[in-house]
Protein backbone atom coordinates (compact mmCIF):
# COMPACT_ATOMS: atom_id res chain seq x y z
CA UNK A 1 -16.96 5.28 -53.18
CA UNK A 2 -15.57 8.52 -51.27
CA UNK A 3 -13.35 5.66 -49.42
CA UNK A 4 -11.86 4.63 -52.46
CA UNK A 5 -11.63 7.95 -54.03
CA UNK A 6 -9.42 9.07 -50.71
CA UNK A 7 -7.57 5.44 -50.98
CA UNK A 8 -6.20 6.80 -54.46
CA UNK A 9 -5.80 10.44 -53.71
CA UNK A 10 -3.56 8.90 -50.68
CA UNK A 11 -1.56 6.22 -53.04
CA UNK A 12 -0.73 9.10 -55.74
CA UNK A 13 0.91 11.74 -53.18
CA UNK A 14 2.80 8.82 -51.42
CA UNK A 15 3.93 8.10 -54.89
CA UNK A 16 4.86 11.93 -55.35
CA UNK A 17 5.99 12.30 -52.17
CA UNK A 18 8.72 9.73 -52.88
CA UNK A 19 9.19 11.04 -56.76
CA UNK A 20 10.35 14.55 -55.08
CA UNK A 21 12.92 12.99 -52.19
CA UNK A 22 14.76 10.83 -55.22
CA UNK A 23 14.13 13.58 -57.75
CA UNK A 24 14.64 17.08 -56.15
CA UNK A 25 13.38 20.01 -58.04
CA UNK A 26 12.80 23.41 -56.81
CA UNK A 27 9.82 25.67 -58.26
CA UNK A 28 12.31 28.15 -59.85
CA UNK A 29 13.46 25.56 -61.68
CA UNK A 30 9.85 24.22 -62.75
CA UNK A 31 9.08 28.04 -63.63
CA UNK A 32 12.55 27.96 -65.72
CA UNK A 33 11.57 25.03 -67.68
CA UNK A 34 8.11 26.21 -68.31
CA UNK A 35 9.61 29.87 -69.64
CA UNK A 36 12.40 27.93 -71.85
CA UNK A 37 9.22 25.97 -73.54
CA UNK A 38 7.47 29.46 -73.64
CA UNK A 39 10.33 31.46 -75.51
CA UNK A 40 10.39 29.92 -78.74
CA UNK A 41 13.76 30.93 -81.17
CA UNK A 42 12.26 33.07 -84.08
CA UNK A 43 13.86 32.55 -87.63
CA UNK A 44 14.90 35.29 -88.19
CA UNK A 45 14.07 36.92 -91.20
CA UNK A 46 15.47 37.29 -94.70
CA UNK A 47 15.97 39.85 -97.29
CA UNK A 48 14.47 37.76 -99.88
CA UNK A 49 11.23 38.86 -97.79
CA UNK A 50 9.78 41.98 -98.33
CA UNK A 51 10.16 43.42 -95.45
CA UNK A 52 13.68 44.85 -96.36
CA UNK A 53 14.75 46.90 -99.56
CA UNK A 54 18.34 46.43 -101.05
CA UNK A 55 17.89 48.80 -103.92
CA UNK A 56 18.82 52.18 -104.23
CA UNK A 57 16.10 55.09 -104.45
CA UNK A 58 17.46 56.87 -107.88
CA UNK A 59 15.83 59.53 -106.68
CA UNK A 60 17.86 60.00 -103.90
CA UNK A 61 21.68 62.11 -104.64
CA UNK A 62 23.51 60.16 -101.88
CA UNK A 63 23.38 56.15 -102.13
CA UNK A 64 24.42 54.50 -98.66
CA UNK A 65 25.46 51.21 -98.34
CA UNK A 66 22.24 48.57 -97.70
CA UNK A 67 24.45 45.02 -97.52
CA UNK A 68 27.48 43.83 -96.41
CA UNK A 69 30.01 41.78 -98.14
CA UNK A 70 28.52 38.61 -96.80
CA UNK A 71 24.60 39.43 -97.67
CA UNK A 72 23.42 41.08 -93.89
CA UNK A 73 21.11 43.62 -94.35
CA UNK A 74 22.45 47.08 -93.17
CA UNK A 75 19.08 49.10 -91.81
CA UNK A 76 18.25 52.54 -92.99
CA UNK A 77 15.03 54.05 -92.66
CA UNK A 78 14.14 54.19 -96.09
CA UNK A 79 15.17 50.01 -95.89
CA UNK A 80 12.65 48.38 -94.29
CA UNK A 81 8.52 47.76 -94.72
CA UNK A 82 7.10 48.40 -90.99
CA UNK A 83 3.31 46.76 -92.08
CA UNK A 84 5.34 43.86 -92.96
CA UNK A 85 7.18 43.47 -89.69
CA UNK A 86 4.20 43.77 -87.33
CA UNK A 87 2.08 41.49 -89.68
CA UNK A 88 4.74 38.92 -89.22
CA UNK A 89 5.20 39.46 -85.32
CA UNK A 90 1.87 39.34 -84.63
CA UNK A 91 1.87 35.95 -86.17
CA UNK A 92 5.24 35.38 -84.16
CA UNK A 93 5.16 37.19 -80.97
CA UNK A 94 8.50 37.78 -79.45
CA UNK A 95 9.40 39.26 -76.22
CA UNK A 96 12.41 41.90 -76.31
CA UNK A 97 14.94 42.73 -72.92
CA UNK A 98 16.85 45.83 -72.60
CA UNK A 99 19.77 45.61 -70.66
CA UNK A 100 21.32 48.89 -69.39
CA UNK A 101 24.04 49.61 -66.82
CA UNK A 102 23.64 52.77 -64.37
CA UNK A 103 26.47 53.30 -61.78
CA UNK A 104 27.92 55.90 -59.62
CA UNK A 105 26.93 59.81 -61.22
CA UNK A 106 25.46 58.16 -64.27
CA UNK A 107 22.86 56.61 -62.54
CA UNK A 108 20.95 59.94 -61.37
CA UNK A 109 22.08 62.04 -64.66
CA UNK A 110 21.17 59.67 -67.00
CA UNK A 111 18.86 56.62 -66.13
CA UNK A 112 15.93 58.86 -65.86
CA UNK A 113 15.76 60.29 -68.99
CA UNK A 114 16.90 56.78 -70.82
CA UNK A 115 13.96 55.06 -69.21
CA UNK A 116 11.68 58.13 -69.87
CA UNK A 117 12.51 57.60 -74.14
CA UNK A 118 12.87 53.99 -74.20
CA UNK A 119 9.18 53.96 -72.39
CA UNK A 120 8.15 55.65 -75.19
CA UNK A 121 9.87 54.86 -78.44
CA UNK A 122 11.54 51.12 -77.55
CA UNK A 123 9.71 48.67 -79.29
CA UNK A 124 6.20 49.74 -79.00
CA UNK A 125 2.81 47.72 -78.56
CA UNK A 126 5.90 44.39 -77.95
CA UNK A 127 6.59 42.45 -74.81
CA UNK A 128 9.18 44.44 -72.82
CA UNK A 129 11.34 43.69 -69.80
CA UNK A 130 14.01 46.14 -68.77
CA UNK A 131 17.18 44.59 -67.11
CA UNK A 132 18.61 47.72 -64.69
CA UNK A 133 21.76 47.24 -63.24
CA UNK A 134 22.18 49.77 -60.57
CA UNK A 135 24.98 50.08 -57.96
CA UNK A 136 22.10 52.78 -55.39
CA UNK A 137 18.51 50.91 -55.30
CA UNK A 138 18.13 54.61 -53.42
CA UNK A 139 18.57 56.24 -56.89
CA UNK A 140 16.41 54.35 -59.05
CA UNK A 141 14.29 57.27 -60.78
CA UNK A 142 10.06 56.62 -60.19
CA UNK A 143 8.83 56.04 -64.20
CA UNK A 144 4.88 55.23 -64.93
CA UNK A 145 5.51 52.13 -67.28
CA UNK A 146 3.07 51.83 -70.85
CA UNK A 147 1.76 48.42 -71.27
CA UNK A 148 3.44 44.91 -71.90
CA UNK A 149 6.06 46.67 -70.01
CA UNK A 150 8.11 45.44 -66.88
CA UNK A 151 11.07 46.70 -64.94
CA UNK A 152 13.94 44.14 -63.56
CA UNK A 153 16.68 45.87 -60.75
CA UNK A 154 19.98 44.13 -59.90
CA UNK A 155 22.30 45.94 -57.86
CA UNK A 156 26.17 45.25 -58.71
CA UNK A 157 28.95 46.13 -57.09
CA UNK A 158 30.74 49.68 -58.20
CA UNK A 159 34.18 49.57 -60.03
CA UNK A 160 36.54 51.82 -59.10
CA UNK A 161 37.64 52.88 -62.58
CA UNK A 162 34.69 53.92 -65.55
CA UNK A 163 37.06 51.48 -67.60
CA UNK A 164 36.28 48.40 -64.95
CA UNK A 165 32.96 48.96 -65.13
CA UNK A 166 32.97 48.96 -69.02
CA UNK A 167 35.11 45.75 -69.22
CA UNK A 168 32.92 43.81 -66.53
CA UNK A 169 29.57 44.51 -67.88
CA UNK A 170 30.18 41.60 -70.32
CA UNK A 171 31.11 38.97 -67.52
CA UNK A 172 27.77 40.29 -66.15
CA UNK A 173 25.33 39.80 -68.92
CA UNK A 174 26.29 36.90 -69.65
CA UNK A 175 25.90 35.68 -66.15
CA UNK A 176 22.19 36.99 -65.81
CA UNK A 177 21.52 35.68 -69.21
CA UNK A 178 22.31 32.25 -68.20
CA UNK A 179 20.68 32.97 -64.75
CA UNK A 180 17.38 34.29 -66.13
CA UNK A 181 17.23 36.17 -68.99
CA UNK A 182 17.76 33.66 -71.32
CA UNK A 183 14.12 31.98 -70.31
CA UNK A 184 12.32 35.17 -69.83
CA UNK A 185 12.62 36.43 -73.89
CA UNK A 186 13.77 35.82 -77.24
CA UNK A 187 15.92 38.70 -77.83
CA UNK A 188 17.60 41.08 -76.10
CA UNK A 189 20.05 44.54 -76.62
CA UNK A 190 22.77 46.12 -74.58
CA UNK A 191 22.48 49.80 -74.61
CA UNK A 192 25.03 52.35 -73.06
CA UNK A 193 22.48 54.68 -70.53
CA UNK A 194 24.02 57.88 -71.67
CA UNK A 195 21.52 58.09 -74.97
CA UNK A 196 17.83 59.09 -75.59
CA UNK A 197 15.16 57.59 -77.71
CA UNK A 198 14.17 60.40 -80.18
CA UNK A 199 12.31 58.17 -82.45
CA UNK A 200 10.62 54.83 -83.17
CA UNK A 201 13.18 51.62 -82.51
CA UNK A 202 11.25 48.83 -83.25
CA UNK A 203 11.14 45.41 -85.09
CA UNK A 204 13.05 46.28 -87.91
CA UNK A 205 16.44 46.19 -85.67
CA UNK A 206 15.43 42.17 -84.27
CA UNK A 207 18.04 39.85 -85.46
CA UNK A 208 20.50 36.76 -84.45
CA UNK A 209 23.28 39.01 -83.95
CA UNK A 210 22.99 43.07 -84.21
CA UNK A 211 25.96 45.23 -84.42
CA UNK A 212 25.41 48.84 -84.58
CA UNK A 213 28.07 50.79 -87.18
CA UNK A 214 29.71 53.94 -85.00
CA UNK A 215 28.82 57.38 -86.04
CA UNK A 216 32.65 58.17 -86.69
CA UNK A 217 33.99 55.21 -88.10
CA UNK A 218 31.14 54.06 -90.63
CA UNK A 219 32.23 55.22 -93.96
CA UNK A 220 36.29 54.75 -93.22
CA UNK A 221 38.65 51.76 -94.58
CA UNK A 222 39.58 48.71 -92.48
CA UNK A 223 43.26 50.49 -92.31
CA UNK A 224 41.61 53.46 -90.73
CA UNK A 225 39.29 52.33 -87.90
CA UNK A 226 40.73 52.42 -84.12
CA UNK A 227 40.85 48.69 -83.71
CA UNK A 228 42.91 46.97 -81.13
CA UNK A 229 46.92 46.85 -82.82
CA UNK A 230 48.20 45.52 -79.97
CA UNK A 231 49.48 42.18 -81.11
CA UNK A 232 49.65 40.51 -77.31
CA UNK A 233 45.60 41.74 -77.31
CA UNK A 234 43.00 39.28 -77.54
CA UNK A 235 41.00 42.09 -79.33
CA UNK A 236 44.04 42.51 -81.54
CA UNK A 237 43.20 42.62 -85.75
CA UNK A 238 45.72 43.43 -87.79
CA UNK A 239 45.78 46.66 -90.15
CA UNK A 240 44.17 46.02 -93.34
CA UNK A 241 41.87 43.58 -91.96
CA UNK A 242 38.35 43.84 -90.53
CA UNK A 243 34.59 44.87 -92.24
CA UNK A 244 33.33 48.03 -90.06
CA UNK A 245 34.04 49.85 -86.79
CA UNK A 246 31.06 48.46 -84.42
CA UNK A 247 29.84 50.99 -81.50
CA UNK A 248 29.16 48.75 -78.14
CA UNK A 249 27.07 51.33 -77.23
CA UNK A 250 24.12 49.37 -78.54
CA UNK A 251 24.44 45.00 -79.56
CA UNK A 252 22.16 42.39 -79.57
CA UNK A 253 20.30 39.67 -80.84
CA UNK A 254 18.80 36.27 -79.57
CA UNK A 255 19.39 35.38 -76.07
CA UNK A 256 21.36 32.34 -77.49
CA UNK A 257 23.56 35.08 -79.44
CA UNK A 258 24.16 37.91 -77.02
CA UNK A 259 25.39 34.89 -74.73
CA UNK A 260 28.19 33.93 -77.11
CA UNK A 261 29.03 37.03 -77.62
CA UNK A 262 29.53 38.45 -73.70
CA UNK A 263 30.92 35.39 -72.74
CA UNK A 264 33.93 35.50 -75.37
CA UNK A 265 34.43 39.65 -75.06
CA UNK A 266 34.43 38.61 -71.22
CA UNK A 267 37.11 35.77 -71.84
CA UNK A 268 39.41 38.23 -74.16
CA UNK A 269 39.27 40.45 -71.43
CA UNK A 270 39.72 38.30 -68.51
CA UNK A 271 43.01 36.94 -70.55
CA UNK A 272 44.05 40.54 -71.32
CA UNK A 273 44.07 41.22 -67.41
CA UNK A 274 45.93 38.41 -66.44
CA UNK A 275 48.68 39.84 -68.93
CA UNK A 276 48.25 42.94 -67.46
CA UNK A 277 46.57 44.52 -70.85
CA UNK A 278 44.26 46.44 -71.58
CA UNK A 279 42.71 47.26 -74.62
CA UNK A 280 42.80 51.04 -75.94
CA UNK A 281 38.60 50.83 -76.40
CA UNK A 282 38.06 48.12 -73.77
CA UNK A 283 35.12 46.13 -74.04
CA UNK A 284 34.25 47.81 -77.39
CA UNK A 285 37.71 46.49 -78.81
CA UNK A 286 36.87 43.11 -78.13
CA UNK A 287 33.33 43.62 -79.57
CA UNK A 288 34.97 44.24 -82.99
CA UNK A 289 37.07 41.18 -82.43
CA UNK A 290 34.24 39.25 -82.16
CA UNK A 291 31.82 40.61 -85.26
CA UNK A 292 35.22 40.30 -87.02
CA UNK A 293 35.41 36.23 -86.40
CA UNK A 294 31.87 35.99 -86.48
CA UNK A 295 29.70 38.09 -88.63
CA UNK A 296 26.86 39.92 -87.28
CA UNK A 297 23.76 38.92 -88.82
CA UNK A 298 22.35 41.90 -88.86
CA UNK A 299 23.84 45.47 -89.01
CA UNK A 300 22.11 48.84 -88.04
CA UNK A 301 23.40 52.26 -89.81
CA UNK A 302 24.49 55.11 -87.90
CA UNK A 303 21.04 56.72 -87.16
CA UNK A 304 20.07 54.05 -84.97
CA UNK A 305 22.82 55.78 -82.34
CA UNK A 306 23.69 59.06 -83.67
CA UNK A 307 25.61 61.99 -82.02
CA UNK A 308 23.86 65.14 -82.73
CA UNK A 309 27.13 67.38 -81.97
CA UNK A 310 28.26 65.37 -85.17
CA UNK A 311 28.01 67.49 -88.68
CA UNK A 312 24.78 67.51 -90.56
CA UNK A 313 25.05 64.34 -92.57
CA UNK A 314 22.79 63.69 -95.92
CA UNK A 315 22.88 60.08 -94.87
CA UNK A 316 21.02 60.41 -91.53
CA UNK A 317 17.84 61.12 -92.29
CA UNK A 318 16.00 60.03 -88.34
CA UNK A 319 17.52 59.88 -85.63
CA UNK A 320 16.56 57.13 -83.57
CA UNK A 321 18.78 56.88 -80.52
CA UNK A 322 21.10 60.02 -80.00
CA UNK A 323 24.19 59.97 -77.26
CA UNK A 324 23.76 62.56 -74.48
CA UNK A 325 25.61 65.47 -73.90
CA UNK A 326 28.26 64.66 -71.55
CA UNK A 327 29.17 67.21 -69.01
CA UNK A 328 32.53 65.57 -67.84
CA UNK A 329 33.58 68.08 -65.49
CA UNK A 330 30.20 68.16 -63.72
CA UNK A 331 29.82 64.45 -63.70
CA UNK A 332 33.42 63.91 -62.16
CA UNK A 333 32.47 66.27 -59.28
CA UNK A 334 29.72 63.97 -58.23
CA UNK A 335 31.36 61.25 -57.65
């Protein structure tokens, strides 16, 4: 009986044996297959739900805008039902990246303290990995990580110019999301490291494709905001046209999304360099081109990335993510 037993054991890794020298597959690529089956697209989810409120408190003397033009919810804390959200996650849980570039003086001055709020406020008690894209591994600040937390380090290659580094981030999240990312969670944001956490940035801002409107631009007319008017641009819109001024400080959405989206602001950009162009907000410029073609599904008001030098503001009534102070003379000494 053993005999026969080791007769068949034999026969069926002969069999495998020649199976993997016809059919070569490496064990990233099993892993890779296994994650893609694993991260599961989540629908995302409506305003007909009650998770989100479109109608104005009367109590309330100033009335913000809660929808666009083309029915995405625009999210203000006094929008959304948190006991809703994480009773509909827990029955759908997701896993959330955080990409964020650190290079040259803004790796020390600022990756720290990101990490530090983020480890507290970013989407607590969810599945976190966060993407680091350092140009020093020596630099790469020591944090004690909460739970369903995990840290990722890349090292890429320092620009010369703060511009170059801007414009090249997209070309580089997109290629990680295709390498990895893209079977390791469901969504994923893109934040600038020069801004804290100062509150609780969770579920509420999970979408197919987030946009976050810009503290300075959020209330002006399409004639007024900075877009690109360059008409040989690929981020070019003409005046009149466009919806809102996005901030590329923070984007997102599903892995699927933030793909599309890096991949064509890294295109416009490419094709702007070979013309020898360059857009007057760089990669942010062709971030606006691209909510303006295709809508964002999903918009977050301005106190989801505030600047607290900014005047006080009736509208803002929590801060969640403010931008640093930037201490430009200091930081271009260190370089």
């Amino acid at each position: 009986m053993r005999y026969k037993i080791l007769i068949w054991l034999l026969l069926i890794l002969m069999s495998l044996c020649a199976l993997y020298r016809e059919y070569y597959f490496s064990t990233k690529k099993l892993q890779m297959i296994y994650q893609c089956w694993s991260v599961k697209d989540q629908p995302e989810l409506q305003i007909s739900s009650n998770w989100f409120n479109s109608t104005y408190n009367l109590n309330l003397i100033h009335k913000h805008m809660r929808t666009t033009t083309w029915s995405a919810p625009i999210v203000w804390t006094d929008t959304y039902n948190e006991s809703v959200l994480k009773a509909y996650y827990k029955k759908h849980p997701v896993t959330v990246g955080l990409v964020v570039f650190a290079v040259g003086s803004y790796l020390w001055y600022y990756l720290g303290n990101f990490l530090t709020s983020a480890n507290k406020f970013f989407m607590v008690d969810q599945r976190v990995i966060i993407y680091i894209m350092l140009d020093d591994f020596a630099y790469m600040p020591l944090i004690t990580l909460n739970r369903l937390r995990t840290l990722k380090v890349f090292k890429i290659k320092r620009q010369r110019r703060w511009q170059d580094i801007s414009m090249m981030r997209m070309k580089i999240i997109s290629e990680h999301i295709t390498d990895h990312i893209q079977y390791e969670v469901d969504y994923i944001f893109c934040m600038d490291v020069d801004q804290t956490f100062k509150g609780s940035y969770g579920l509420e801002t999970l979408g197919d494709s987030i946009a976050q409107l810009h503290t300075y631009w959020y209330k002006e007319s399409p004639d007024k905001l900075p877009y690109e008017r360059n008409e040989s641009s690929e981020a070019y819109i003409p005046v009149g046209e466009g919806d809102f001024y996005y901030h590329a400080a923070v984007f997102g959405g599903t892995t699927s999304q933030v793909l599309k989206i890096t991949r064509e602001c890294a295109k416009g950009i490419m094709n702007d360099k070979k013309n020898n162009i360059e857009a007057v907000w760089h990669d942010e410029s062709h971030l606006n081109k691209y909510f303006f073609l295709h809508k964002p599904t999903k918009l977050l008001s301005p106190e989801f990335c505030w600047d607290l030098h900014n005047n006080q503001n009736p509208d803002i009534e929590i801060v969640k993510l403010s931008w640093s102070f930037k201490n430009y003379e200091y930081l271009r000494q260190q370089v």
